[in-house]
C-alpha atoms as a PDB file:
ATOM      1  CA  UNK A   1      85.718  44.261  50.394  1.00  0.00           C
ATOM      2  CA  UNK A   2      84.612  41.077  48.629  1.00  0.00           C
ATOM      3  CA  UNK A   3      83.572  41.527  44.918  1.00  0.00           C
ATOM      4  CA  UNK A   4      80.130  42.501  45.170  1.00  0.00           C
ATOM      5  CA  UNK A   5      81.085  45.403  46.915  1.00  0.00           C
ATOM      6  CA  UNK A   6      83.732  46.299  45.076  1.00  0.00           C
ATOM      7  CA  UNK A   7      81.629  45.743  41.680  1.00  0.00           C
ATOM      8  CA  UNK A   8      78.990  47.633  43.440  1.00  0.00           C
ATOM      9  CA  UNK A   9      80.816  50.789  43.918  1.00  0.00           C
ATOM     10  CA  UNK A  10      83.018  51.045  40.785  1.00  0.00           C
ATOM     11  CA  UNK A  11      79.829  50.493  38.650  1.00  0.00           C
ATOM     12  CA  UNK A  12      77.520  53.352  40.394  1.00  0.00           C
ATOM     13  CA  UNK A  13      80.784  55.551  39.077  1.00  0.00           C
ATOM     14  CA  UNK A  14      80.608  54.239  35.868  1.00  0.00           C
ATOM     15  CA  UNK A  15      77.304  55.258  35.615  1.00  0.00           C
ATOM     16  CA  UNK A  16      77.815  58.707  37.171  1.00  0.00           C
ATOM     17  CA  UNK A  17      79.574  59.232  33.908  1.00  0.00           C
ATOM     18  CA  UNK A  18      76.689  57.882  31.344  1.00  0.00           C
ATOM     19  CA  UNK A  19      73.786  58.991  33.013  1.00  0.00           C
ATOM     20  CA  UNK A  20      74.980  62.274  35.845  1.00  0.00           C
ATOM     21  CA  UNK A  21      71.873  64.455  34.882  1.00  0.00           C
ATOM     22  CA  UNK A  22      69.495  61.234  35.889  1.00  0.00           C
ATOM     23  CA  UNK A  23      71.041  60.267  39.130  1.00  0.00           C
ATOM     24  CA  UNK A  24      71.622  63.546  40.189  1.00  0.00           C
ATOM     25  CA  UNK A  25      68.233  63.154  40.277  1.00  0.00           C
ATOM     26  CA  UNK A  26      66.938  59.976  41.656  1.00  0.00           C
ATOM     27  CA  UNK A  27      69.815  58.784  43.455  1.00  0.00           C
ATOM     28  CA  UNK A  28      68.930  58.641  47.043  1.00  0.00           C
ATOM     29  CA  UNK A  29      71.856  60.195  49.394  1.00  0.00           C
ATOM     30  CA  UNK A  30      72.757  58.298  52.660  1.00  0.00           C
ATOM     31  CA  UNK A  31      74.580  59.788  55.081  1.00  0.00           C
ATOM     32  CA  UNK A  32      77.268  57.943  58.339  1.00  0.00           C
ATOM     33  CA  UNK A  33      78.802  58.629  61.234  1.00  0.00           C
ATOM     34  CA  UNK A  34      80.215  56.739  64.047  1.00  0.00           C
ATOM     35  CA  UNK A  35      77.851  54.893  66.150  1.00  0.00           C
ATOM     36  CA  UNK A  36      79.996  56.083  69.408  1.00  0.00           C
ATOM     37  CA  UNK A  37      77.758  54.888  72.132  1.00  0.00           C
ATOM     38  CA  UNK A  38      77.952  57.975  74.890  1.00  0.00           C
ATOM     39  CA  UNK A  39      79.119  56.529  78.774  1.00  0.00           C
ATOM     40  CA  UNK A  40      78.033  59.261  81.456  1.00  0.00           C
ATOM     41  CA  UNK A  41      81.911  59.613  82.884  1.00  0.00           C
ATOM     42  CA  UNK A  42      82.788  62.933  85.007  1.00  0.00           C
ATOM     43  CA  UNK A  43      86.198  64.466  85.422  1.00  0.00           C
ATOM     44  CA  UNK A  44      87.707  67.520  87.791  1.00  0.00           C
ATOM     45  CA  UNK A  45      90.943  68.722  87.581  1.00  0.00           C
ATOM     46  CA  UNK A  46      91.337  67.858  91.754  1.00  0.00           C
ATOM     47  CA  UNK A  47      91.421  64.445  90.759  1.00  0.00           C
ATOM     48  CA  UNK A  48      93.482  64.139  87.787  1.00  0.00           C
ATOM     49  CA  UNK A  49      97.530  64.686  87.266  1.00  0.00           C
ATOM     50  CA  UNK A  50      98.049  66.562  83.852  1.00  0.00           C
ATOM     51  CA  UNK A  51      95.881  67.867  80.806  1.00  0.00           C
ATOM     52  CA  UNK A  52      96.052  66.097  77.670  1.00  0.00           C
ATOM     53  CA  UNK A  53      94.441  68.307  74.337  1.00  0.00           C
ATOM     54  CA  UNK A  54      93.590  66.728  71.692  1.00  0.00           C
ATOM     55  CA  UNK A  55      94.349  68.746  67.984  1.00  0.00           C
ATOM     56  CA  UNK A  56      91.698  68.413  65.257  1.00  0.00           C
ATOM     57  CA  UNK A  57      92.805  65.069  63.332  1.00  0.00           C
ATOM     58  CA  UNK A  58      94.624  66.041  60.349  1.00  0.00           C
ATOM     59  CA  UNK A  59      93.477  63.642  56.816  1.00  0.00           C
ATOM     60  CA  UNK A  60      95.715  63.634  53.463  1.00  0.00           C
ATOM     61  CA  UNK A  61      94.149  65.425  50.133  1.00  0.00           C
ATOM     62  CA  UNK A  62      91.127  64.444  49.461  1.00  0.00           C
ATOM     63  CA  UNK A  63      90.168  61.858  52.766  1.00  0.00           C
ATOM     64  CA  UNK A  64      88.937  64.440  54.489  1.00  0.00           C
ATOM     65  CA  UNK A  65      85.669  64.870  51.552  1.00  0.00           C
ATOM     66  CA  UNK A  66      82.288  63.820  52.838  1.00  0.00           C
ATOM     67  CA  UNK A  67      82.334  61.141  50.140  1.00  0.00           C
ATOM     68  CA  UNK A  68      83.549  57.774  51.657  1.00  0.00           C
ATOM     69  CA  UNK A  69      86.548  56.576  50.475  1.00  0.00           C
ATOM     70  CA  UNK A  70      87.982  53.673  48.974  1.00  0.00           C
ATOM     71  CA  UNK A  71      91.431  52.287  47.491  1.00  0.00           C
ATOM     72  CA  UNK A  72      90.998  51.350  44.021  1.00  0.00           C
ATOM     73  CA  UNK A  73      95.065  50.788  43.419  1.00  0.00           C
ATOM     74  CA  UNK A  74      98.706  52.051  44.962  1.00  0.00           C
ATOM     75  CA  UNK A  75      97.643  55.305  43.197  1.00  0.00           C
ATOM     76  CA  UNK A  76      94.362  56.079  43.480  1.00  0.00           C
ATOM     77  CA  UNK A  77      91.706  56.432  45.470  1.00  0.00           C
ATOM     78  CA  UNK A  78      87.865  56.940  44.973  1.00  0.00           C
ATOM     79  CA  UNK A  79      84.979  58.752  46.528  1.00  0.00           C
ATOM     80  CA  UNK A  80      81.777  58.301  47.419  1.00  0.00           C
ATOM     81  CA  UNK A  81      79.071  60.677  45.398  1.00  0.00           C
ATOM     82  CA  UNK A  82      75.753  58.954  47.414  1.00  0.00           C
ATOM     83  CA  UNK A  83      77.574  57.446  50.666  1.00  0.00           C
ATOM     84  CA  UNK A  84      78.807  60.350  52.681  1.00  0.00           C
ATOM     85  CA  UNK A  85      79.806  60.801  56.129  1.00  0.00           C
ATOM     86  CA  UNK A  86      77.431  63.143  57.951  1.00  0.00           C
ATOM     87  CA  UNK A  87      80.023  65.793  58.676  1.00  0.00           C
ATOM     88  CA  UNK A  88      84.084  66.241  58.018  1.00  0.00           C
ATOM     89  CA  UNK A  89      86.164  63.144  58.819  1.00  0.00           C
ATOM     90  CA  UNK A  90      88.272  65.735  60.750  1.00  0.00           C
ATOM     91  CA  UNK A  91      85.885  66.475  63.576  1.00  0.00           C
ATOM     92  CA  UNK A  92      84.061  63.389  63.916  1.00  0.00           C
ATOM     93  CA  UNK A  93      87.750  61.529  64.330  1.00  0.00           C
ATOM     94  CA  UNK A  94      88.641  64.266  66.657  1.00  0.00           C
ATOM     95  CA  UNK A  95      85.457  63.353  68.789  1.00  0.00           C
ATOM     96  CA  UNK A  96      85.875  60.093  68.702  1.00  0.00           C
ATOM     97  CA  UNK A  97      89.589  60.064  69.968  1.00  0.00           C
ATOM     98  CA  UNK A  98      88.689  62.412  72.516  1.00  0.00           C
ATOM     99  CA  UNK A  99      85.779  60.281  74.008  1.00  0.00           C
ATOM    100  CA  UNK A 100      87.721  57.045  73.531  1.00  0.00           C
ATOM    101  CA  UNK A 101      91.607  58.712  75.515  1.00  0.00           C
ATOM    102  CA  UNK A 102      88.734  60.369  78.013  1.00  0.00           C
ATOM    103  CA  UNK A 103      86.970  57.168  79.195  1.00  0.00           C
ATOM    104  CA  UNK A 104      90.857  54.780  78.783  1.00  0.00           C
ATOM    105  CA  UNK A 105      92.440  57.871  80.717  1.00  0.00           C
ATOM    106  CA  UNK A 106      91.109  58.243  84.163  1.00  0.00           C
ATOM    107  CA  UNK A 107      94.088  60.375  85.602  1.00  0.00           C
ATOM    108  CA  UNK A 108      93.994  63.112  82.870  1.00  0.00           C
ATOM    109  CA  UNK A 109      92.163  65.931  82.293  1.00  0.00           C
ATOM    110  CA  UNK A 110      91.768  65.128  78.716  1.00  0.00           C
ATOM    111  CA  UNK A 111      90.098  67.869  76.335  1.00  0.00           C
ATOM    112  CA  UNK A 112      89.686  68.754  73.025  1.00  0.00           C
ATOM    113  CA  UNK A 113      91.786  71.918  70.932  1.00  0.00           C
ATOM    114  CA  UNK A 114      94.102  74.438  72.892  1.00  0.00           C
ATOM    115  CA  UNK A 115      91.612  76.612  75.088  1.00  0.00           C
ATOM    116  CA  UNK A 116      92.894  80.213  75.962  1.00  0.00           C
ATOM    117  CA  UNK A 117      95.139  80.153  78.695  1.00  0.00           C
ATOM    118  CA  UNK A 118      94.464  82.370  81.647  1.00  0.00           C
ATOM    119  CA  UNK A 119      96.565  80.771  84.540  1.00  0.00           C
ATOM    120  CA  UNK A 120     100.440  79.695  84.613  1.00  0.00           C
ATOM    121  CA  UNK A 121      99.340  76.502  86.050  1.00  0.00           C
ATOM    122  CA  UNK A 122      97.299  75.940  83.051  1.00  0.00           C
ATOM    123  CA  UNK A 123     100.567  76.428  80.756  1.00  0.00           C
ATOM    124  CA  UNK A 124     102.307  73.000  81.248  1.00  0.00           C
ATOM    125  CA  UNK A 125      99.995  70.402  79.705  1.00  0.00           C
ATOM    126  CA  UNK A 126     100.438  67.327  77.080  1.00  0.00           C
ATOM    127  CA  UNK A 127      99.047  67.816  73.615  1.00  0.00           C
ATOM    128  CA  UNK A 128      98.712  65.339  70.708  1.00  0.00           C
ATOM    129  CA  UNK A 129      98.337  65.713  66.917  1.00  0.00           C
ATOM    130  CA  UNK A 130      97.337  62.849  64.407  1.00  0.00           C
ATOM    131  CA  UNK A 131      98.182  62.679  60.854  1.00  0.00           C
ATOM    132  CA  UNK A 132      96.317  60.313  58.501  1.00  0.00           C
ATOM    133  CA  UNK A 133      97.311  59.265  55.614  1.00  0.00           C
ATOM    134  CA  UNK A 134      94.989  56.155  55.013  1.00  0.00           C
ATOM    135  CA  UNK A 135      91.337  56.363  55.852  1.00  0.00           C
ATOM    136  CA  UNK A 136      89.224  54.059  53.217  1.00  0.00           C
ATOM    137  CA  UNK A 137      88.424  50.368  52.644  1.00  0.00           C
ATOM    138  CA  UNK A 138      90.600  48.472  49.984  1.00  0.00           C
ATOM    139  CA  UNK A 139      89.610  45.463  47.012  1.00  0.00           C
ATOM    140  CA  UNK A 140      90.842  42.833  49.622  1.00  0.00           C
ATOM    141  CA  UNK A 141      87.865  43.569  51.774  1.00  0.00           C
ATOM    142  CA  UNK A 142      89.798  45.765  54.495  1.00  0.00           C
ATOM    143  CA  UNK A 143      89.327  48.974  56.383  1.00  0.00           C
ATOM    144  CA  UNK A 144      92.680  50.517  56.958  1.00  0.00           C
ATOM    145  CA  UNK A 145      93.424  53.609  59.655  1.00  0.00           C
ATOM    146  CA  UNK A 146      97.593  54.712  58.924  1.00  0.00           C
ATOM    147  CA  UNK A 147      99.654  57.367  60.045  1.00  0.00           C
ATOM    148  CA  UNK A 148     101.173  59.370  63.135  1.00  0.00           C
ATOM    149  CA  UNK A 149     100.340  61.027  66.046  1.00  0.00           C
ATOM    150  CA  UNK A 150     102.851  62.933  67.870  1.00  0.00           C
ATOM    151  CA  UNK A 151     103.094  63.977  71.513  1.00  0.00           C
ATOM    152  CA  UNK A 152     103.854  67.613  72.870  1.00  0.00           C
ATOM    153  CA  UNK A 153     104.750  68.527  75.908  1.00  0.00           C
ATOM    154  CA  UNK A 154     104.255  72.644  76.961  1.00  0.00           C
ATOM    155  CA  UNK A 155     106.071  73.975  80.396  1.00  0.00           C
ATOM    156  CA  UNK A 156     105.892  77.680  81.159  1.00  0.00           C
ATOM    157  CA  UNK A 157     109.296  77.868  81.813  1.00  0.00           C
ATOM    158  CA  UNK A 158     110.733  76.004  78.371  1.00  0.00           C
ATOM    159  CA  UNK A 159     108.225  75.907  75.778  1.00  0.00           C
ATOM    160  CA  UNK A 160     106.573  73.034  73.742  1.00  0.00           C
ATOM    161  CA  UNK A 161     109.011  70.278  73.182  1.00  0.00           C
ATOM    162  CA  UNK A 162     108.474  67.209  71.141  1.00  0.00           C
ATOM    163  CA  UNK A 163     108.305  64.128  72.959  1.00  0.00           C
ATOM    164  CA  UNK A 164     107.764  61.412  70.855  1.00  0.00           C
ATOM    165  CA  UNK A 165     106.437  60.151  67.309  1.00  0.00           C
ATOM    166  CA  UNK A 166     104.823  57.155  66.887  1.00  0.00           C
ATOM    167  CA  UNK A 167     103.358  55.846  63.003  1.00  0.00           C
ATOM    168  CA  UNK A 168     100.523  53.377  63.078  1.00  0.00           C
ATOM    169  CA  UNK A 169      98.990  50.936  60.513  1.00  0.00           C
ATOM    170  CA  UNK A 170      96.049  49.377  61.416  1.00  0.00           C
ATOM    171  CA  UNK A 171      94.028  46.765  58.804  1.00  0.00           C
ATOM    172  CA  UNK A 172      90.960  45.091  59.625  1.00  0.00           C
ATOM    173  CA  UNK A 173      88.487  42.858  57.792  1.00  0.00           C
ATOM    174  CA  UNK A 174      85.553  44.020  57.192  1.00  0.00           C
ATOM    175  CA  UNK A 175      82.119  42.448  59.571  1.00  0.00           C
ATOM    176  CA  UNK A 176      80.338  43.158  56.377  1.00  0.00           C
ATOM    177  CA  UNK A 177      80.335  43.608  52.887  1.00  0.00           C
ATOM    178  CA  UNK A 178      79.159  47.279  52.363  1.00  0.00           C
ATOM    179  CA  UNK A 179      78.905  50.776  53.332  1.00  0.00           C
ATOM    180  CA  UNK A 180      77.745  50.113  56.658  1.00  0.00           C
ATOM    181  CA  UNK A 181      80.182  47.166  57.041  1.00  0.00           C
ATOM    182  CA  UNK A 182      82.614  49.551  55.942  1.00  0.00           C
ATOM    183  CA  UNK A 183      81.545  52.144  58.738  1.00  0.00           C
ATOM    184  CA  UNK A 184      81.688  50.025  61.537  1.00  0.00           C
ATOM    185  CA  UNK A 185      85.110  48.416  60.578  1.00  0.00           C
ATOM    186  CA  UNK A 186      86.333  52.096  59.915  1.00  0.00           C
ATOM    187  CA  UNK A 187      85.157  52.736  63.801  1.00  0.00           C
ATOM    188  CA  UNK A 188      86.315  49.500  65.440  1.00  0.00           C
ATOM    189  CA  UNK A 189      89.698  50.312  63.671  1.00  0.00           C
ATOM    190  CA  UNK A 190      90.362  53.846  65.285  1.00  0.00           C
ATOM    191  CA  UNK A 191      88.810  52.519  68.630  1.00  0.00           C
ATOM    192  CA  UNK A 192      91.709  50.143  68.378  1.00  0.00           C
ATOM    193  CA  UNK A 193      94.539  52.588  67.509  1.00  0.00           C
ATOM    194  CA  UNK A 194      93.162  55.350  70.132  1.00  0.00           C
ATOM    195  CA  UNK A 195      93.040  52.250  72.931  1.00  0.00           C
ATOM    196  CA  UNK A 196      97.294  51.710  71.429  1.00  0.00           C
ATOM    197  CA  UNK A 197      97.661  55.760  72.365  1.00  0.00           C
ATOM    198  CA  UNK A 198      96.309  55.339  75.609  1.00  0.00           C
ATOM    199  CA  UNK A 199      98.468  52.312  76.651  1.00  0.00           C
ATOM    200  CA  UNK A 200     101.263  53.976  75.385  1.00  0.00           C
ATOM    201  CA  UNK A 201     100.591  57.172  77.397  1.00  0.00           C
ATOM    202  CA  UNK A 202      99.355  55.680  80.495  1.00  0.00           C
ATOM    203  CA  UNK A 203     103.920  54.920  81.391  1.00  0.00           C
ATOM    204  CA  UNK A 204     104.228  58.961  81.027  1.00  0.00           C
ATOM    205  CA  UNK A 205     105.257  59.908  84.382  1.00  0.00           C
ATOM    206  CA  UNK A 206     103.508  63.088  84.706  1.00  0.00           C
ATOM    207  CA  UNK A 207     104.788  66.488  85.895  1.00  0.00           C
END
């Protein structure tokens, strides 16, 4: 974030504290989500060679708040009172993971949570967890997107094993110097680490 931003957003919590009564009142509230543009794709389980389920994305503390977040110093972070996400970080990462491994992942059946299972066919299948621990823009004018995801894999006869463990950092510039800038990096960043799942996933020999 250049300085304006940066100025912009410390000062509005200055003034929370002088004047909270007053812009509890006035302040207009704007709300965000991820512009994830929706591609009619189909998928039957005929035509694909395993099942991949995708956990609900887990966030650190206090980065899974509505308020968008940002990185004031190595030890704390700040949040948004009138620039909120439109629902829980959790779910609309989860979505957008899900929509992004479903369209990069044409030979999976890839869905989303850990559906009752009815069938023993149905009880060997690939699940993956992520772990956040960044999700905010910083004062150097990035979005950054940092932590783990880690790959399961269930068989009826032996269990769920743990396959592999990957950590991620991913920093980007911002395209522009606000909220919405802020947004659209934050989406263009976890379209980028979800694409770096899929590629790694895609040399899984499948049972």
């Amino acid at each position: 974030m250049r300085l304006s931003f940066i100025t912009y957003a410390l000062g509005v919590s200055g003034m929370l504290l002088l004047t909270a009564c007053s812009q509890s009142l006035n302040a207009p509230v704007e709300y965000y989500q991820f512009e994830q543009t929706i591609k009619p794709m189909a998928r039957t389980s005929a035509t694909t060679q395993s099942q991949l389920r995708i956990n609900t994305v887990t966030l650190r503390g206090a980065l899974n708040n509505r308020g968008i977040a940002m990185k004031l110093d190595n030890n704390q972070i700040s949040a948004a009172n009138y620039h909120l996400w439109s629902e829980a970080p959790d779910i609309m990462l989860t979505a957008s993971a899900h929509q992004a491994l479903f369209s990069e992942l044409s030979n999976w059946m890839v869905v989303k949570g850990l559906p009752v299972i009815t069938d023993t066919d149905q009880q060997s299948f690939y699940e993956i967890e992520y772990e956040i621990h960044h999700f905010y823009g910083d004062t150097s004018g990035n979005a950054d997107i940092s932590g783990l995801w880690r790959l399961y894999h269930t068989q009826f006869e032996t269990g769920r094993t743990l396959k592999e463990i990957h950590y991620f950092s991913e920093v980007t510039p911002l395209v522009d110097d606000d909220y919405e800038g802020l947004v659209a990096t934050l989406e263009q960043t976890w379209q980028t680490i979800n694409l770096q799942v899929a590629n790694q996933l895609r040399v899984i020999t499948t049972p």
